[in-house]
Protein backbone atom coordinates (compact mmCIF):
# COMPACT_ATOMS: atom_id res chain seq x y z
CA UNK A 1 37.12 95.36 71.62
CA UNK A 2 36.27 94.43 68.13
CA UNK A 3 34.48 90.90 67.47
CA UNK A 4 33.72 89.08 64.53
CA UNK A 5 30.24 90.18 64.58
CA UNK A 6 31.60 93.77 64.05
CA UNK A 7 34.23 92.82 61.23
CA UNK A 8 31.77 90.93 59.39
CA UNK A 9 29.51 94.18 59.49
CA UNK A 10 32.01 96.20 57.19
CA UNK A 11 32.10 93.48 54.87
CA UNK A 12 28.04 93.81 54.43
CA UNK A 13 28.90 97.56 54.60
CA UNK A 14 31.20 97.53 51.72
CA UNK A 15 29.42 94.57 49.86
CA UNK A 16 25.87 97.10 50.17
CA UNK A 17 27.91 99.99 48.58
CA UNK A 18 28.37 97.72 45.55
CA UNK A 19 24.69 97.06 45.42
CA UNK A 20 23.49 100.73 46.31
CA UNK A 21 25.57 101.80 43.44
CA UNK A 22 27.35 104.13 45.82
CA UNK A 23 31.20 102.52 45.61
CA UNK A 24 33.36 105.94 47.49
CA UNK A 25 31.60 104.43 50.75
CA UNK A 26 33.23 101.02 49.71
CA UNK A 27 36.61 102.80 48.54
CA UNK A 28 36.84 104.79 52.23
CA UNK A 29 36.76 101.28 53.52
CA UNK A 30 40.16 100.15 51.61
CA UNK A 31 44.06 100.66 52.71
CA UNK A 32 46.16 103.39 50.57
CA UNK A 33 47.14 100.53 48.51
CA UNK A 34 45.05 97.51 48.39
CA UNK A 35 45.05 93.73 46.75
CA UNK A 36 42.30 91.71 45.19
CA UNK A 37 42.76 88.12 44.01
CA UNK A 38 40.32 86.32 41.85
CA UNK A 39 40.26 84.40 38.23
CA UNK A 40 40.84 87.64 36.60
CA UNK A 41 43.93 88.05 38.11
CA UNK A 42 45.96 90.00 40.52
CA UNK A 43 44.98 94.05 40.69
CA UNK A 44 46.73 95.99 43.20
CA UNK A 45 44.47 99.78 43.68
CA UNK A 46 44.00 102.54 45.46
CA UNK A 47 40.64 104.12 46.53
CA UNK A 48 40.24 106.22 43.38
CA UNK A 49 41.46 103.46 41.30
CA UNK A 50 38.64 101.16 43.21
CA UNK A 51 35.85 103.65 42.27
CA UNK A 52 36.37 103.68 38.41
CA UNK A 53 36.73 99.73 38.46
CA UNK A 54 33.50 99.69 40.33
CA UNK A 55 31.90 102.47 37.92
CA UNK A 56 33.08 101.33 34.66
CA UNK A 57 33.37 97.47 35.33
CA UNK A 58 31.29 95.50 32.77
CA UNK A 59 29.34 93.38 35.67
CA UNK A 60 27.03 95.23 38.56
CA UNK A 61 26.70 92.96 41.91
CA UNK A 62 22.82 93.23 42.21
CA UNK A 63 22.62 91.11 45.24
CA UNK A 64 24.12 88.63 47.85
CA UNK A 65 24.00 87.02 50.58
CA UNK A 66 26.87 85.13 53.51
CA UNK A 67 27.14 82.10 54.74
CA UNK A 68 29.62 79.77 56.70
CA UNK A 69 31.11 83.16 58.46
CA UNK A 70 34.06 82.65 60.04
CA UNK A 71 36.45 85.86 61.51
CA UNK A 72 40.27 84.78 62.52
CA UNK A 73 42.32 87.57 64.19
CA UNK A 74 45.92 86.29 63.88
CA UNK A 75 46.91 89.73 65.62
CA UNK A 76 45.45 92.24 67.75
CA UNK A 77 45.30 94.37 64.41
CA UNK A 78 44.39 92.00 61.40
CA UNK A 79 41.23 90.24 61.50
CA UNK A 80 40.33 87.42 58.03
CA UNK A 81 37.15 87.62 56.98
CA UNK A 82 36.17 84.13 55.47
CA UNK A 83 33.10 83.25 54.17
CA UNK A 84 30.92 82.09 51.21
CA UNK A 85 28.59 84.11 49.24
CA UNK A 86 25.75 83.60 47.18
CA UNK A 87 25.64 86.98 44.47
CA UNK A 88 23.86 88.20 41.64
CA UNK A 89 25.29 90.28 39.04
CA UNK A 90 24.27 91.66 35.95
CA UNK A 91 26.12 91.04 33.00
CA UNK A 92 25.74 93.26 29.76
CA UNK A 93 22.09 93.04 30.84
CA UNK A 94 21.77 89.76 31.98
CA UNK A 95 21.57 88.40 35.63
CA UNK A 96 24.40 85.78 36.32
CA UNK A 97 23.74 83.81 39.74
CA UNK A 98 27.45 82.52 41.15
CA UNK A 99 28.16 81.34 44.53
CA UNK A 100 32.17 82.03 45.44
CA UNK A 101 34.33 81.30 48.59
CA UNK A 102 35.78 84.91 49.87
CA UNK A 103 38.11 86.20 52.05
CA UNK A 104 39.15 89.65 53.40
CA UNK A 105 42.23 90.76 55.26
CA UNK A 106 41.11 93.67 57.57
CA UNK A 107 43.74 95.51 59.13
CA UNK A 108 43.29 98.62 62.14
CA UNK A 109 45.28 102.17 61.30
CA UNK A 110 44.43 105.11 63.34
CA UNK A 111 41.73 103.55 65.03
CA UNK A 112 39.83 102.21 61.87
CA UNK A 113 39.53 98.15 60.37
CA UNK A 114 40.23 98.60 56.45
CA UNK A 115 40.20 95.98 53.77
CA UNK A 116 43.81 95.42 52.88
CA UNK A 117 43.36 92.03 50.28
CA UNK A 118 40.34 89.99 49.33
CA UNK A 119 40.25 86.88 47.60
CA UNK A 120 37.24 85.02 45.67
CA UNK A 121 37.40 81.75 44.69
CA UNK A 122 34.07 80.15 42.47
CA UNK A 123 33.16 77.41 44.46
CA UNK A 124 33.09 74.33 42.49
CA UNK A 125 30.37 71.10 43.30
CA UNK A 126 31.48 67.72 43.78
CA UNK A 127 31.96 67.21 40.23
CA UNK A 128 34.84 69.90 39.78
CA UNK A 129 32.21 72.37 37.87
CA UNK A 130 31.44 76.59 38.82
């Protein structure tokens, strides 16, 4: 039976790709067709689609870290993922520290848990301010 323990190890999984440069081990983690919502937008993507974002995108995640993890499983074959995250990117060569409020729908096919949508939010302090 899977636990929250083992959902919230594919999210470090697929996170780690990011940061090991090595994003075909985070794209075999993703449905056919996938969702991502954030202040850029709304981009729907497939795995190859998800590898030349993650190759060509202008920022690099260069580290992070989870907190406040929390795993919901609304059915016996969706699990959320919600937690916040403390990352470091680089930015046309400069490190950018942000801390965001995440979420990923994880659904089981065949066997497997893959990332269906994730969500990022920049978490604001008690002024209103990233």
């Amino acid at each position: 039976m899977t636990n929250a323990a083992d959902i919230m190890k594919l999210e470090r999984e697929f996170w780690q790709s990011l940061v090991d440069g090595t994003p075909k081990k985070a794209a075999a983690l993703l449905t056919d067709t996938a969702a991502s919502v954030s202040m850029f937008g709304i981009h729907h993507f497939g795995p190859a689609e998800y590898i030349t974002m993650a190759e060509e995108g202008p920022a690099k995640l260069t580290g992070f870290s989870f907190s406040q993890e929390k795993v919901l499983f609304p059915a016996a074959d969706v699990a959320v993922a919600t937690y916040e995250v403390a990352q470091t990117v680089e930015m046309n060569g400069q490190p950018q520290e942000m801390v965001c409020l995440d979420s990923t729908t994880w659904v089981r096919r065949d066997g497997r848990w893959l990332a269906a949508v994730h969500t990022e939010t920049n978490k604001q302090d008690k002024q209103g301010q990233p």
